[in-house]
PDB file of N, CA and C in Angstrom:
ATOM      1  N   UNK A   1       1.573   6.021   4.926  1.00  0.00           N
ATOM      2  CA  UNK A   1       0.912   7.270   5.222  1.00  0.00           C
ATOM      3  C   UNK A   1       1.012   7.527   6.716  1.00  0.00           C
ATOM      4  N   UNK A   2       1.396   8.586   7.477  1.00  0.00           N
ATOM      5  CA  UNK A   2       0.974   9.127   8.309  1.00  0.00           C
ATOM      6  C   UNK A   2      -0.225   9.949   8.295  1.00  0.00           C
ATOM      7  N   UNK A   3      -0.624   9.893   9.803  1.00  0.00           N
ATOM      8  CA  UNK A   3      -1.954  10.494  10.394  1.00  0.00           C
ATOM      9  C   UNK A   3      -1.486  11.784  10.776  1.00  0.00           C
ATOM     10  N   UNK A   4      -1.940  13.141  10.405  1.00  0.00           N
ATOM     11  CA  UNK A   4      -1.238  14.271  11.235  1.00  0.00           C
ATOM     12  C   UNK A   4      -2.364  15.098  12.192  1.00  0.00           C
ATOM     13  N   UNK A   5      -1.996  16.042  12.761  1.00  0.00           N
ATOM     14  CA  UNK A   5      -2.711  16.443  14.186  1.00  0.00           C
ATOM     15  C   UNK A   5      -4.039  16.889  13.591  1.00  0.00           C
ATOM     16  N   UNK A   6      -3.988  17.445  12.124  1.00  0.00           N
ATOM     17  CA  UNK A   6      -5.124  17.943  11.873  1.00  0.00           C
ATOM     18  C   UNK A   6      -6.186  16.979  10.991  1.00  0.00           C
ATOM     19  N   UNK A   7      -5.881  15.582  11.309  1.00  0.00           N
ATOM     20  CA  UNK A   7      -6.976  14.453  10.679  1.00  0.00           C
ATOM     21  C   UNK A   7      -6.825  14.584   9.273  1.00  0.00           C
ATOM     22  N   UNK A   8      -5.693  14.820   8.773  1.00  0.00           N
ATOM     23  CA  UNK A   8      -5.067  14.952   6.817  1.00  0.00           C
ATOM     24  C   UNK A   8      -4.238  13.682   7.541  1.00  0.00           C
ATOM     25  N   UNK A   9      -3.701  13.476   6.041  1.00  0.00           N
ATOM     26  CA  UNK A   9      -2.533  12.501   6.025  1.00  0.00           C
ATOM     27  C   UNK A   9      -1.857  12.466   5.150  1.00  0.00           C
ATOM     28  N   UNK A  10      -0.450  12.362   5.520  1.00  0.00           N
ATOM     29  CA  UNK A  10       0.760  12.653   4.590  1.00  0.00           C
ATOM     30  C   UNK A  10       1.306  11.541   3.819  1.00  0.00           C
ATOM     31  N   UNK A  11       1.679  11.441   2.905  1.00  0.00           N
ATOM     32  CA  UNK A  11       2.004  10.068   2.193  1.00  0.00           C
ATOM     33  C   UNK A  11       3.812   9.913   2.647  1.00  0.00           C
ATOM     34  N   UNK A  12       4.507   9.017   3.142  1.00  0.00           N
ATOM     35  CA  UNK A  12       5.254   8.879   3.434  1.00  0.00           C
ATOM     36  C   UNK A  12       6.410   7.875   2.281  1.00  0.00           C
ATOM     37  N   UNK A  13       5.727   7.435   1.982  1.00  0.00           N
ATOM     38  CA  UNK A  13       6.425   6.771   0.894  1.00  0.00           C
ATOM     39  C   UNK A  13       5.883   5.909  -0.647  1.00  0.00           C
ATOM     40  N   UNK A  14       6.530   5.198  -1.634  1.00  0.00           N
ATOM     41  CA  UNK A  14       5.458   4.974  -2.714  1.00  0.00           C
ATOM     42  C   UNK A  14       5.959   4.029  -3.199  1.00  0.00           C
ATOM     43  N   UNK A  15       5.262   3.421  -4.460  1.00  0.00           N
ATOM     44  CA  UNK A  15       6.136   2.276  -5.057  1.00  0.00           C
ATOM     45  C   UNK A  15       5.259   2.309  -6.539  1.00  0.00           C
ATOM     46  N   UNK A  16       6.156   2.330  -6.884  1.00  0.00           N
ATOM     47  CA  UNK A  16       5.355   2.138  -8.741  1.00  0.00           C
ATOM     48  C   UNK A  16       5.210   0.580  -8.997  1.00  0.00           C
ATOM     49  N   UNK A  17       4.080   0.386  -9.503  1.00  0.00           N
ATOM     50  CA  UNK A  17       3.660  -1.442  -9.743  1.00  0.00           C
ATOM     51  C   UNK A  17       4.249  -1.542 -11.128  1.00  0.00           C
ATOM     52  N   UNK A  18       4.280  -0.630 -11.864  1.00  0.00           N
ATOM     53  CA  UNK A  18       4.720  -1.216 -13.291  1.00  0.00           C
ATOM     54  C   UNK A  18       3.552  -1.605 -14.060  1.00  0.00           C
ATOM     55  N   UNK A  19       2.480  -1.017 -13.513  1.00  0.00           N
ATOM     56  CA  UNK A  19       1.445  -2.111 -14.617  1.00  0.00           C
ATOM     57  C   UNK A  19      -0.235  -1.061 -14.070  1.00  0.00           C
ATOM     58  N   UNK A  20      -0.874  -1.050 -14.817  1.00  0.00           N
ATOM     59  CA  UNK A  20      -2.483  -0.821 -15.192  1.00  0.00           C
ATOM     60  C   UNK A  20      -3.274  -1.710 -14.383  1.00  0.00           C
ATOM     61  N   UNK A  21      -2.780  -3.008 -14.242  1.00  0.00           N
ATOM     62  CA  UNK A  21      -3.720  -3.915 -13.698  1.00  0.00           C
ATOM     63  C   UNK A  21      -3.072  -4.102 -12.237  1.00  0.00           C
ATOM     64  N   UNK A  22      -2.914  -3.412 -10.878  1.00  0.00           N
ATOM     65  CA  UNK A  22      -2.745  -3.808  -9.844  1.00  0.00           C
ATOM     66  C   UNK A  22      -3.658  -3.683  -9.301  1.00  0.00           C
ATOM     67  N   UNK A  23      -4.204  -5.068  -7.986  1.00  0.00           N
ATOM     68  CA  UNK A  23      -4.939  -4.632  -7.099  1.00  0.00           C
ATOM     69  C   UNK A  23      -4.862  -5.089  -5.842  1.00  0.00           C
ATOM     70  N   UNK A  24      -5.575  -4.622  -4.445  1.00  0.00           N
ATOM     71  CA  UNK A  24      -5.144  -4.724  -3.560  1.00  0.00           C
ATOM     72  C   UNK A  24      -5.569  -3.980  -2.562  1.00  0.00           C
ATOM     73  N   UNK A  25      -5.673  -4.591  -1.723  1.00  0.00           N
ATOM     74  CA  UNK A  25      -6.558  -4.080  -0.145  1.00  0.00           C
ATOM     75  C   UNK A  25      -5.647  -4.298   1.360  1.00  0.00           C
ATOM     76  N   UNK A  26      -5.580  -3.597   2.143  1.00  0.00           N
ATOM     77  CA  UNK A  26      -5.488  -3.426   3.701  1.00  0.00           C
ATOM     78  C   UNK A  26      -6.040  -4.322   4.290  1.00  0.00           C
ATOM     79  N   UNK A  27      -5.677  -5.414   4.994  1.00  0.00           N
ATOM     80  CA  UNK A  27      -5.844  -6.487   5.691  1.00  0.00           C
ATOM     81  C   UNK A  27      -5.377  -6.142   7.099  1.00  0.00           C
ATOM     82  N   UNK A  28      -6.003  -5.264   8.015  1.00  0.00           N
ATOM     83  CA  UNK A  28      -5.581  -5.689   9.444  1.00  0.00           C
ATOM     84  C   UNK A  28      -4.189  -4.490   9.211  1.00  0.00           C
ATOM     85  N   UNK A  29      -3.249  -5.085   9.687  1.00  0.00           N
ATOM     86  CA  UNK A  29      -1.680  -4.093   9.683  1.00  0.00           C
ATOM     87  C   UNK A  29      -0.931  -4.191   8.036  1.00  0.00           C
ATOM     88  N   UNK A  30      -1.442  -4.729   7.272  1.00  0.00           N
ATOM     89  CA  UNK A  30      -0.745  -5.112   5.522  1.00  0.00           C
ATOM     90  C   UNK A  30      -1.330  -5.079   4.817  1.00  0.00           C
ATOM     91  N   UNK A  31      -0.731  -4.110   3.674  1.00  0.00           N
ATOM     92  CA  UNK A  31      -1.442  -3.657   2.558  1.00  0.00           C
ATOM     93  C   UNK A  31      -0.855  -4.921   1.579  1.00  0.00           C
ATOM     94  N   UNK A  32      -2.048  -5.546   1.005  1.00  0.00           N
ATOM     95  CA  UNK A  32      -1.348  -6.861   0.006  1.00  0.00           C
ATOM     96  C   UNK A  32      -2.357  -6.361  -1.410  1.00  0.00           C
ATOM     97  N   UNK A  33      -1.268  -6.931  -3.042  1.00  0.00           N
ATOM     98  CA  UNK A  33      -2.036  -6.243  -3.842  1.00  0.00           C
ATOM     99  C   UNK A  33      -1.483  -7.554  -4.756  1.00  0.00           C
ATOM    100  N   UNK A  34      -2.113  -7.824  -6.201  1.00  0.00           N
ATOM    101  CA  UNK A  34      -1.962  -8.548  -6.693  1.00  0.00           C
ATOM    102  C   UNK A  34      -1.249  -7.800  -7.963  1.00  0.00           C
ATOM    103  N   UNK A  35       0.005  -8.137  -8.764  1.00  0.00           N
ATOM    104  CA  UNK A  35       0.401  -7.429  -9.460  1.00  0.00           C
ATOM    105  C   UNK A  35       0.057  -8.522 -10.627  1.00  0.00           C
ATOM    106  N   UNK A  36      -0.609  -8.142 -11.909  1.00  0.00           N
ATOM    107  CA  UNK A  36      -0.912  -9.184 -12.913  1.00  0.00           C
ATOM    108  C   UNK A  36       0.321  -8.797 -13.587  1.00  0.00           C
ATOM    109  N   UNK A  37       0.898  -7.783 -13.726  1.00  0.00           N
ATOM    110  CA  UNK A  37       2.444  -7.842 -14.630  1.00  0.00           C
ATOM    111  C   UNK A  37       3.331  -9.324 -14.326  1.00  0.00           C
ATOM    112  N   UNK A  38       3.597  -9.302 -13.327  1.00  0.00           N
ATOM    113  CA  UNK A  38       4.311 -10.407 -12.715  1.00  0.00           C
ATOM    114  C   UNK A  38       3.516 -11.593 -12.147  1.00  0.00           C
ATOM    115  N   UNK A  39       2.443 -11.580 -11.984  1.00  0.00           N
ATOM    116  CA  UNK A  39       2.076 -12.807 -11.857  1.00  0.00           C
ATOM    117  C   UNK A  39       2.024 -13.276 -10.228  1.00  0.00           C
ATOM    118  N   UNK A  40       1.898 -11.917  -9.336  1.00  0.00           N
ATOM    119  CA  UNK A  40       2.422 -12.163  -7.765  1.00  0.00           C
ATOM    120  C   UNK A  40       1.851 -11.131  -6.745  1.00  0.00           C
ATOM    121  N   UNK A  41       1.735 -11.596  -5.801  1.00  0.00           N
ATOM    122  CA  UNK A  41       1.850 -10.758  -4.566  1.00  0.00           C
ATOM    123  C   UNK A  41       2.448 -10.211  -4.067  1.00  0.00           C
ATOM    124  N   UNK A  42       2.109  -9.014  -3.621  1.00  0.00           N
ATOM    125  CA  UNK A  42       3.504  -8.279  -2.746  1.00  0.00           C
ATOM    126  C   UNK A  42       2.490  -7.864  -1.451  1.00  0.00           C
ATOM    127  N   UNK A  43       3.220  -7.805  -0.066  1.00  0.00           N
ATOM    128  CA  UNK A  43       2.858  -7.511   0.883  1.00  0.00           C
ATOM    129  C   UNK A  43       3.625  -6.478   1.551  1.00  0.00           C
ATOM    130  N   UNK A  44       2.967  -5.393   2.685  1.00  0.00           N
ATOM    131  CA  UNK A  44       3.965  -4.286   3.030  1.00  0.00           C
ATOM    132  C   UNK A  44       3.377  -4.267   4.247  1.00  0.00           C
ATOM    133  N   UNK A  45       3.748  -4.316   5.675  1.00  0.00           N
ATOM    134  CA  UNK A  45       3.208  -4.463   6.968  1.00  0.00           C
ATOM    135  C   UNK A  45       3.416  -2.267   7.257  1.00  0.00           C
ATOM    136  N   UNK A  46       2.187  -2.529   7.678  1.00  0.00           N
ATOM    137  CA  UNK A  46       1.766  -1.025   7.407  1.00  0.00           C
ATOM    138  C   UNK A  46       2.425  -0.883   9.473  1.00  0.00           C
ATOM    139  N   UNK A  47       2.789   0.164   9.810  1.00  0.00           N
ATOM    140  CA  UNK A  47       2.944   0.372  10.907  1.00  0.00           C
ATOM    141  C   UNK A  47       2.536   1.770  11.528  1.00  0.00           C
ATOM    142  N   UNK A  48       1.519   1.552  13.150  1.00  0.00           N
ATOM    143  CA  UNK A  48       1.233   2.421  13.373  1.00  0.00           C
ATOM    144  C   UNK A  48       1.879   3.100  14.738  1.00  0.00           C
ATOM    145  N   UNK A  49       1.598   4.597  14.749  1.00  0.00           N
ATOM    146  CA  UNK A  49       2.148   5.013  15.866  1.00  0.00           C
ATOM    147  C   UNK A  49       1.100   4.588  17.300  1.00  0.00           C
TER     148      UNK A  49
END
């Protein structure tokens, strides 16, 4: 997501989990989520301007 001048925010990009049961929280600079389809973690280092 970007931040834009008027305090909205634009979604910049996405990812389909494949599954009903994902979850997952913002840690600091990385969004980490637990995917129960697969049995795993995925992590994405969020970057700011």
């Amino acid at each position: 997501m970007r931040q834009l001048n008027d305090d909205t925010f634009n979604i910049l990009t996405s990812f389909n989990c494949q599954t009903h049961e994902s979850y997952g929280a913002i840690t600091g600079q990385y969004l980490v989520f637990w995917d129960n389809e697969y049995k795993k973690y995925s992590s994405y280092e969020i970057f700011y301007k």
